[in-house]
N, C-alpha and C. Protein backbone atom coordinates (compact mmCIF):
# COMPACT_ATOMS: atom_id res chain seq x y z
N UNK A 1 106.58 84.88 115.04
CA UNK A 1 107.84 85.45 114.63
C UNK A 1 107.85 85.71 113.13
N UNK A 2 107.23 85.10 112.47
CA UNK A 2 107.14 85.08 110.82
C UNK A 2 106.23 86.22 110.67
N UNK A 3 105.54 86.60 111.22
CA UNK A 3 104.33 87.43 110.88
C UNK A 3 105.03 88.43 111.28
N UNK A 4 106.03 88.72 112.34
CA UNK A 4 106.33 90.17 112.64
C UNK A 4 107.85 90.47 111.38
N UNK A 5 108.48 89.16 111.00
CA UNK A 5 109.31 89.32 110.05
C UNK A 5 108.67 90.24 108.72
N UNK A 6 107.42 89.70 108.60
CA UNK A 6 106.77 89.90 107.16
C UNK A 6 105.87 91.31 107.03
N UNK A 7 105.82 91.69 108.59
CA UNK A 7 105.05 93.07 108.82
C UNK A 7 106.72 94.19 108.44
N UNK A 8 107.80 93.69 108.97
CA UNK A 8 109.06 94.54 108.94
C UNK A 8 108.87 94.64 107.42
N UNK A 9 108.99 93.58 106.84
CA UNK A 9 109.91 93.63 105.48
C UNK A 9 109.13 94.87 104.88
N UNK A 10 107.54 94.59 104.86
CA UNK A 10 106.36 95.09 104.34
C UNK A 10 107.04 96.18 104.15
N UNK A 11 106.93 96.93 105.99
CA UNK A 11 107.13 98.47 105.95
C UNK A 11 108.50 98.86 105.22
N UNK A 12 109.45 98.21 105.19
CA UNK A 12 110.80 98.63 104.58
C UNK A 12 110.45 98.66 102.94
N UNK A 13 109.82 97.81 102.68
CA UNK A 13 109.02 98.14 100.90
C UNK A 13 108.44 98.86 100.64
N UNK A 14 107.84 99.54 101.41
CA UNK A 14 106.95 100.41 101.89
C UNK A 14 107.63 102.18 101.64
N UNK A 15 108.47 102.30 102.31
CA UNK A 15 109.30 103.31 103.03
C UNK A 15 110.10 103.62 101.77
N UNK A 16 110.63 102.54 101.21
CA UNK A 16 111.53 102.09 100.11
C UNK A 16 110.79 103.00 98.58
N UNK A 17 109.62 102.59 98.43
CA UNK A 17 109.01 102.76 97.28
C UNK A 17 108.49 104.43 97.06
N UNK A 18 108.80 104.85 98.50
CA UNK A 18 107.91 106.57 98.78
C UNK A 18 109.16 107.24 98.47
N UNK A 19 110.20 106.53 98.62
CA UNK A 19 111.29 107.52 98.34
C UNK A 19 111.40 107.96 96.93
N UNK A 20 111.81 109.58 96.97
CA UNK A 20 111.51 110.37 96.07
C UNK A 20 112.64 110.27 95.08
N UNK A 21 112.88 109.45 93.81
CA UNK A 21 113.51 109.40 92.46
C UNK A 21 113.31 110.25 91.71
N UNK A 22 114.42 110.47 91.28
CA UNK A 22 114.11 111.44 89.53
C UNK A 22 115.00 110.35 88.64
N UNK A 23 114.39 110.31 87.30
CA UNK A 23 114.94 109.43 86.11
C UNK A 23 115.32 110.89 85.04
N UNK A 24 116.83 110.77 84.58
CA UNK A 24 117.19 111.93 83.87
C UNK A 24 117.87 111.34 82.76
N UNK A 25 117.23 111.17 81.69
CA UNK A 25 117.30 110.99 80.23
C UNK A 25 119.04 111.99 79.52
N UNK A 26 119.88 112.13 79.04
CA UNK A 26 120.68 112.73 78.14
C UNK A 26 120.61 112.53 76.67
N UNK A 27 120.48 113.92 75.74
CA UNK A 27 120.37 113.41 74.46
C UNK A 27 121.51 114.12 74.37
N UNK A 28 122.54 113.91 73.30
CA UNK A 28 123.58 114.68 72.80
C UNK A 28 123.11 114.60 71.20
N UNK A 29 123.24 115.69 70.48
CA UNK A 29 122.76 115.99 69.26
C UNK A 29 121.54 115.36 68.62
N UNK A 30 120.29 115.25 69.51
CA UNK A 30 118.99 114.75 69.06
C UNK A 30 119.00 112.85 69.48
N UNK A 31 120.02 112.71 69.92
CA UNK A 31 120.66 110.99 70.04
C UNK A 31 120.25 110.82 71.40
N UNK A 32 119.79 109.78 72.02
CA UNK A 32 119.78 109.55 73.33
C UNK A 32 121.63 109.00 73.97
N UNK A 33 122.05 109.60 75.13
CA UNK A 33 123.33 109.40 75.17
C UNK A 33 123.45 108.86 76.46
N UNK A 34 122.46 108.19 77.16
CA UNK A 34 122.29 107.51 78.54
C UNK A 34 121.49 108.11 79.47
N UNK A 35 121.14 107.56 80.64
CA UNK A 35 120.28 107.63 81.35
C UNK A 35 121.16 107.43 83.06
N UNK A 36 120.20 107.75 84.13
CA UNK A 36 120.52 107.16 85.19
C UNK A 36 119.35 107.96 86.20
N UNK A 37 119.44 107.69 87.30
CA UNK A 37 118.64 107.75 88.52
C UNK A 37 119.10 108.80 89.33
N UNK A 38 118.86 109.70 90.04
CA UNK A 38 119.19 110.77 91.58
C UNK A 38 117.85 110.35 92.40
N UNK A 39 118.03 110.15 93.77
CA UNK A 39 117.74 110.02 94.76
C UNK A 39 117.41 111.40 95.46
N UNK A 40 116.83 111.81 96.43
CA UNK A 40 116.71 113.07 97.37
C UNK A 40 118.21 113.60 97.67
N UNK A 41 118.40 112.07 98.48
CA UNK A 41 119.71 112.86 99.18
C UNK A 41 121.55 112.70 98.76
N UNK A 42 121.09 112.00 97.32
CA UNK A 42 122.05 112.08 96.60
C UNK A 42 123.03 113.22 95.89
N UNK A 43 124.20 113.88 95.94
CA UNK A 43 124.73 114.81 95.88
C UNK A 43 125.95 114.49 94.98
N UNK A 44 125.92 113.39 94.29
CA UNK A 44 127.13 112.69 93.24
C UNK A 44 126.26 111.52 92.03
N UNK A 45 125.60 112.40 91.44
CA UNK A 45 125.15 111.08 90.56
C UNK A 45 125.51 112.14 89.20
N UNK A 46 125.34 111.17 88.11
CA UNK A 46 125.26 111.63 86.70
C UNK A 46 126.00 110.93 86.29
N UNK A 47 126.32 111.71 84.31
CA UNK A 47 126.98 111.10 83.37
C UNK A 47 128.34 111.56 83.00
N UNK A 48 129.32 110.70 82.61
CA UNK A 48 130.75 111.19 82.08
C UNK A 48 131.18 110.48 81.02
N UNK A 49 131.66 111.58 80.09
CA UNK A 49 131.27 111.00 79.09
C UNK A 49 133.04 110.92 77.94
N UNK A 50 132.96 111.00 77.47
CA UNK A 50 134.75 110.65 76.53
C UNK A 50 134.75 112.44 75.87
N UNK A 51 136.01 112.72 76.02
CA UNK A 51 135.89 114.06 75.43
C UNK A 51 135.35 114.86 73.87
N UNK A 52 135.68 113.40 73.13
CA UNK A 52 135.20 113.45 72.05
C UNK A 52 134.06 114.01 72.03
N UNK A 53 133.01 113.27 72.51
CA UNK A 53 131.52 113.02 72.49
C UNK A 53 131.15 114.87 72.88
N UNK A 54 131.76 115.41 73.38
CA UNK A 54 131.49 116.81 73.76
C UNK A 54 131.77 117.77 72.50
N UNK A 55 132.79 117.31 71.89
CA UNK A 55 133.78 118.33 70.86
C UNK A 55 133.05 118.57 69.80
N UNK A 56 131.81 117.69 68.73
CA UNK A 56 131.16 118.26 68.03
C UNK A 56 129.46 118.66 68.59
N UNK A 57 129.57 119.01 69.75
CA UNK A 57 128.28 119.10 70.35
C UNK A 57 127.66 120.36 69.76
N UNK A 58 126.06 120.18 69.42
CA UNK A 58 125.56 121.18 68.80
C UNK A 58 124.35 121.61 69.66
N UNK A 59 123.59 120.47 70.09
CA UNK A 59 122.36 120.52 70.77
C UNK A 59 122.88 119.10 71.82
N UNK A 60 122.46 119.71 73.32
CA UNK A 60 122.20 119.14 74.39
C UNK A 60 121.14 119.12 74.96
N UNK A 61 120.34 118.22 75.82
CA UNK A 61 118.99 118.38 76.03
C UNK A 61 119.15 117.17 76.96
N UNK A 62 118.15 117.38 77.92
CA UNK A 62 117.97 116.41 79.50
C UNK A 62 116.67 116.30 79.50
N UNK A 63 116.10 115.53 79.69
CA UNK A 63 114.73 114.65 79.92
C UNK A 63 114.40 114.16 81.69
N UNK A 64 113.73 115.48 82.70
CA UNK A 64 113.25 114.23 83.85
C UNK A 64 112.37 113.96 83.86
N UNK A 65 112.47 112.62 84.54
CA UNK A 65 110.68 112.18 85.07
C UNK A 65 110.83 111.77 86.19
N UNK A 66 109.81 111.91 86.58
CA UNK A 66 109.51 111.06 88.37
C UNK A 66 108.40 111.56 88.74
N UNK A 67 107.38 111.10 89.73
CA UNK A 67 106.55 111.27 90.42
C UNK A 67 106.66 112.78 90.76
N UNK A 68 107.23 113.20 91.01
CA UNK A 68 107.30 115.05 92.03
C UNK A 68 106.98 115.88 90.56
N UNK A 69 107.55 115.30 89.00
CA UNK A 69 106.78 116.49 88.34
C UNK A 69 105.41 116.25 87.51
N UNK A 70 104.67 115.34 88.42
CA UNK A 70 103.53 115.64 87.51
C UNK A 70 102.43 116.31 88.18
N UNK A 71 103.24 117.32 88.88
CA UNK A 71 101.82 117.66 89.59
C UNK A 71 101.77 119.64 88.77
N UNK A 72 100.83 119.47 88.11
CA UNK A 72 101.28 121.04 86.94
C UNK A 72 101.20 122.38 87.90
N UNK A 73 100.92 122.06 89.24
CA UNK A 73 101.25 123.13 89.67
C UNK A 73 102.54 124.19 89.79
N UNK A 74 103.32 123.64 89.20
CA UNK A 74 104.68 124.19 89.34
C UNK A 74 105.20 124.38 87.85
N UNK A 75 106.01 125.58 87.59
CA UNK A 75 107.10 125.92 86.44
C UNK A 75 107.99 125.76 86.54
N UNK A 76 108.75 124.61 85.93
CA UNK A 76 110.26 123.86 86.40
C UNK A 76 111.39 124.34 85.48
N UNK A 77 112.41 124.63 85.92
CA UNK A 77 113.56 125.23 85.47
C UNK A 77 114.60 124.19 85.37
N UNK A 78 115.79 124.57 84.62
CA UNK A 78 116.77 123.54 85.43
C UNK A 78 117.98 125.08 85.74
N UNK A 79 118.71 124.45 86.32
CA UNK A 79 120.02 125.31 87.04
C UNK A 79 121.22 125.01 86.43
N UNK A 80 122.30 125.44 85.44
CA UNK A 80 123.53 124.91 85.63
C UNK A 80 124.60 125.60 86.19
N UNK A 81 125.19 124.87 87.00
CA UNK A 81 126.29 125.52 88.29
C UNK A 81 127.43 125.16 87.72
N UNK A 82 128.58 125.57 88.03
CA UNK A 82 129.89 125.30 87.61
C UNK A 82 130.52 124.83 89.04
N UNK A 83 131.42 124.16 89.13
CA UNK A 83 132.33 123.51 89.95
C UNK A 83 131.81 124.33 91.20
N UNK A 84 132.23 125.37 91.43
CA UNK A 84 132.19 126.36 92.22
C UNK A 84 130.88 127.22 92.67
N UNK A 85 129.71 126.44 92.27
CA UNK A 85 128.38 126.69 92.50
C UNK A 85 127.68 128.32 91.82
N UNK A 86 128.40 128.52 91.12
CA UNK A 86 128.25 129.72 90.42
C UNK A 86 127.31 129.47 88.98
N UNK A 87 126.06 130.32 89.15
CA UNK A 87 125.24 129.52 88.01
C UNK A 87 125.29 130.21 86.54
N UNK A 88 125.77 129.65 85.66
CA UNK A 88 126.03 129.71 84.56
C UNK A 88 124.58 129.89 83.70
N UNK A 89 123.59 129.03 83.62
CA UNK A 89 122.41 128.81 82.77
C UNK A 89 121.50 128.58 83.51
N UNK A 90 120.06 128.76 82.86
CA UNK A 90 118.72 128.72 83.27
C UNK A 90 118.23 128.32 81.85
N UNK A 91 117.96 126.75 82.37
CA UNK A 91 116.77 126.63 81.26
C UNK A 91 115.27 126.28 81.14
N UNK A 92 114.66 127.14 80.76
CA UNK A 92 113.21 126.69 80.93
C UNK A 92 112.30 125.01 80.35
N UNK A 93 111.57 124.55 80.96
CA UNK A 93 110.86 123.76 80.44
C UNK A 93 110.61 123.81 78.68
N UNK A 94 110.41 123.08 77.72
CA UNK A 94 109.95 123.38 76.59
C UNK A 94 108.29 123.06 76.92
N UNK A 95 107.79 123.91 76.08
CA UNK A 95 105.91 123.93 76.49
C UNK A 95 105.72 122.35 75.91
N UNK A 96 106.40 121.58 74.91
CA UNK A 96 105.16 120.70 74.30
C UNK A 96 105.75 119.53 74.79
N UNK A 97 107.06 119.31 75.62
CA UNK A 97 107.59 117.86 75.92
C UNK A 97 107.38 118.04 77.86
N UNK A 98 107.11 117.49 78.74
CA UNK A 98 106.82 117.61 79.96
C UNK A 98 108.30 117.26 80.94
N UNK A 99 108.85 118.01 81.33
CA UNK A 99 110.20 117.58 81.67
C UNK A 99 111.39 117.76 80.96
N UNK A 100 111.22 118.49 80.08
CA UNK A 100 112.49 118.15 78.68
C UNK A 100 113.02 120.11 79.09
N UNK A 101 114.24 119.87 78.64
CA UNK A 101 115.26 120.89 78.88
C UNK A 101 115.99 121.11 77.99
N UNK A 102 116.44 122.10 77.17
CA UNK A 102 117.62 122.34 76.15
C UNK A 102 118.34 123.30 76.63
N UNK A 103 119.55 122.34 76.92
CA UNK A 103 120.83 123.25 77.47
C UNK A 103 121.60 123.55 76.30
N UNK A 104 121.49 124.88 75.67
CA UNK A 104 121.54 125.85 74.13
C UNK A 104 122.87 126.34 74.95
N UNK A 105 123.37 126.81 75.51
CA UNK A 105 124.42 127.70 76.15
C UNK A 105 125.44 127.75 75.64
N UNK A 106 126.10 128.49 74.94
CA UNK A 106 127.37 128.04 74.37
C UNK A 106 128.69 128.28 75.73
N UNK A 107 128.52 128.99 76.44
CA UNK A 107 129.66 128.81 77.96
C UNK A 107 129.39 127.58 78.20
N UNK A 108 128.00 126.98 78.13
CA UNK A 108 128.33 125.62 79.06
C UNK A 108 128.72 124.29 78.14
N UNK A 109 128.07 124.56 76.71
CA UNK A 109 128.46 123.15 75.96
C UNK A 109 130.12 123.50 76.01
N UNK A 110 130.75 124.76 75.39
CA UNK A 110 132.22 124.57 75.33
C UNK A 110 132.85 124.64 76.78
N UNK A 111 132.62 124.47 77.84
CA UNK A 111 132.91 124.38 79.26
C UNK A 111 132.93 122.16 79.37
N UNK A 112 131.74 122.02 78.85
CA UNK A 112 131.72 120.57 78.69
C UNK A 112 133.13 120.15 77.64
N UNK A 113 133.44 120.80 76.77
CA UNK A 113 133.80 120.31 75.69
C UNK A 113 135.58 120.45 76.18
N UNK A 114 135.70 121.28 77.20
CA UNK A 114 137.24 121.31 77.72
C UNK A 114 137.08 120.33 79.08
N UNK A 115 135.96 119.29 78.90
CA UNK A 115 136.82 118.76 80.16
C UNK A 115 136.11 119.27 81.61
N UNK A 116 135.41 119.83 81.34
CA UNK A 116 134.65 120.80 82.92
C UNK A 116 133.84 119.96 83.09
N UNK A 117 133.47 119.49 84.87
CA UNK A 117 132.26 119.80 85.18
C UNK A 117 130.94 120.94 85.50
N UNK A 118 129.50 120.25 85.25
CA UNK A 118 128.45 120.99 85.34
C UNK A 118 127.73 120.39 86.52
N UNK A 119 127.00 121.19 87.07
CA UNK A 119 126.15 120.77 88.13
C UNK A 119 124.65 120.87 87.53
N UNK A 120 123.83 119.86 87.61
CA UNK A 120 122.37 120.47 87.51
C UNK A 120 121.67 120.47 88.04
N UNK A 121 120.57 121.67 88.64
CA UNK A 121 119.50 121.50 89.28
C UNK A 121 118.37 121.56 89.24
N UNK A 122 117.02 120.99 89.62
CA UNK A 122 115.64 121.31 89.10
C UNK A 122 115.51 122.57 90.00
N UNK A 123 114.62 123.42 89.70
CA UNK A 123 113.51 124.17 90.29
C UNK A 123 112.09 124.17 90.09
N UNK A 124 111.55 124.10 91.11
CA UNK A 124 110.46 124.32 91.00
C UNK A 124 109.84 125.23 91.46
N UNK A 125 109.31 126.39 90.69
CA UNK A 125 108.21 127.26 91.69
C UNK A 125 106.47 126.98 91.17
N UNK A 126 106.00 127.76 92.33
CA UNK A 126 104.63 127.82 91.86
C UNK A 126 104.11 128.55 90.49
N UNK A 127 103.55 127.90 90.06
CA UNK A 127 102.94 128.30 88.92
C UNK A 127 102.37 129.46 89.08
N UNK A 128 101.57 129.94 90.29
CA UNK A 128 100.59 130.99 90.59
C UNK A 128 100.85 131.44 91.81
N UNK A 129 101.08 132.86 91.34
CA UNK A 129 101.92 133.76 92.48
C UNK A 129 100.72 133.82 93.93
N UNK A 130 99.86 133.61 93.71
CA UNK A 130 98.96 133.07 94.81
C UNK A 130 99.21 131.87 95.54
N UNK A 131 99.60 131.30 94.66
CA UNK A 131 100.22 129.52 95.47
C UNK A 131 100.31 129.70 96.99
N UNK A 132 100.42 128.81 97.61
CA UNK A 132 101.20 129.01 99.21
C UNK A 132 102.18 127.94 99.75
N UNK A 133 102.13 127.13 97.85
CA UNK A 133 103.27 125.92 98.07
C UNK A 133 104.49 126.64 98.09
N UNK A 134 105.03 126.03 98.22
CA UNK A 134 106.81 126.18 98.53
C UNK A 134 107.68 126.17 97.13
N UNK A 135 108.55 126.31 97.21
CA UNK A 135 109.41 126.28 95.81
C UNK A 135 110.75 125.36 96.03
N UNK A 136 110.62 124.66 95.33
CA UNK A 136 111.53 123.00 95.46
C UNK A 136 112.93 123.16 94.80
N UNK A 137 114.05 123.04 95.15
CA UNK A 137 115.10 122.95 94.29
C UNK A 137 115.94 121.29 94.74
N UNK A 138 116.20 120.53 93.42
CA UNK A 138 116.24 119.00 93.52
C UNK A 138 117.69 119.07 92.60
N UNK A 139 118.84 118.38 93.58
CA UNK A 139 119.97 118.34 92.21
C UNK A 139 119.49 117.24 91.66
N UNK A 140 120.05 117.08 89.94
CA UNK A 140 119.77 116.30 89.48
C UNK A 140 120.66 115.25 88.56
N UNK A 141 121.86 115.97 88.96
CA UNK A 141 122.87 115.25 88.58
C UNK A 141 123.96 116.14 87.74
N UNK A 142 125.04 115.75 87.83
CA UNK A 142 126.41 116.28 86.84
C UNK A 142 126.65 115.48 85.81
N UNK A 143 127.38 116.72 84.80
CA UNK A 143 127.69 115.56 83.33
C UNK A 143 129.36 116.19 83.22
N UNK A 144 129.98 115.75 83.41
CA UNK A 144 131.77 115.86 82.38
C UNK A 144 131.70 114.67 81.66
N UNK A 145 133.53 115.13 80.97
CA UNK A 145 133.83 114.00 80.68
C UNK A 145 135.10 113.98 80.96
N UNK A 146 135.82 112.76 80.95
CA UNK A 146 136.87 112.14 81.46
C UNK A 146 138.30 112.53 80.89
């Protein structure tokens, strides 16, 4: 009975550890401004933040990592959606940081800065229009503030 307890747990650690995380960094004006976790099938995660903290915003920038982007086959984007799934911005990868994003937009920082939510999403396509991988889109979390 102990041995089939300890084969369960195994596989549930197991199962547990394959599941696909993203870790998403926030800097507000070059500052790190918190962190948190999205899951696959998570559809409500992120940061909220005091209105202040939006009102002298100059530079915004998001940091992911996780296992799914280190594979360089892919050119990762991020998405920003407005309430209403309507996409506002596209920002590209920066070439020299791996994961790093600068959301420059002035609709979306002063959209932050009244109080709005943003939606964000990764993309991923293939790097090489030959590819025959698939093209990934991962939310990655929302930022307002309160």
């Amino acid at each position: 009975m102990k041995l089939k307890s300890a084969i369960i747990l195994l596989c549930l650690f197991c199962v547990t550890q394959t599941y696909a995380q993203l870790n998403v960094n926030v800097f507000i004006n070059g500052t790190m401004a918190g962190t948190y976790s999205v899951n696959n099938d998570q559809t409500d995660a992120g940061m909220w933040y005091k209105k202040s903290v939006f009102k002298n915003l100059d530079k915004l920038s998001i940091e992911v990592k996780g296992k799914e982007l280190n594979n360089g086959a892919y050119v990762r984007k991020v998405e920003v959606l407005d309430e209403n799934s309507k996409s506002l911005f596209m920002a590209a990868e920066t070439p020299t940081v791996l994961g790093q994003f600068l959301l420059t937009d002035k609709a979306v920082l002063k959209r932050l800065g009244k109080g709005k939510q943003v939606k964000l999403f990764l993309l991923m396509d293939p790097a090489s229009s030959k590819s025959m991988a698939p093209s990934k889109r991962f939310f990655i979390g929302n930022l307002s503030s309160k």
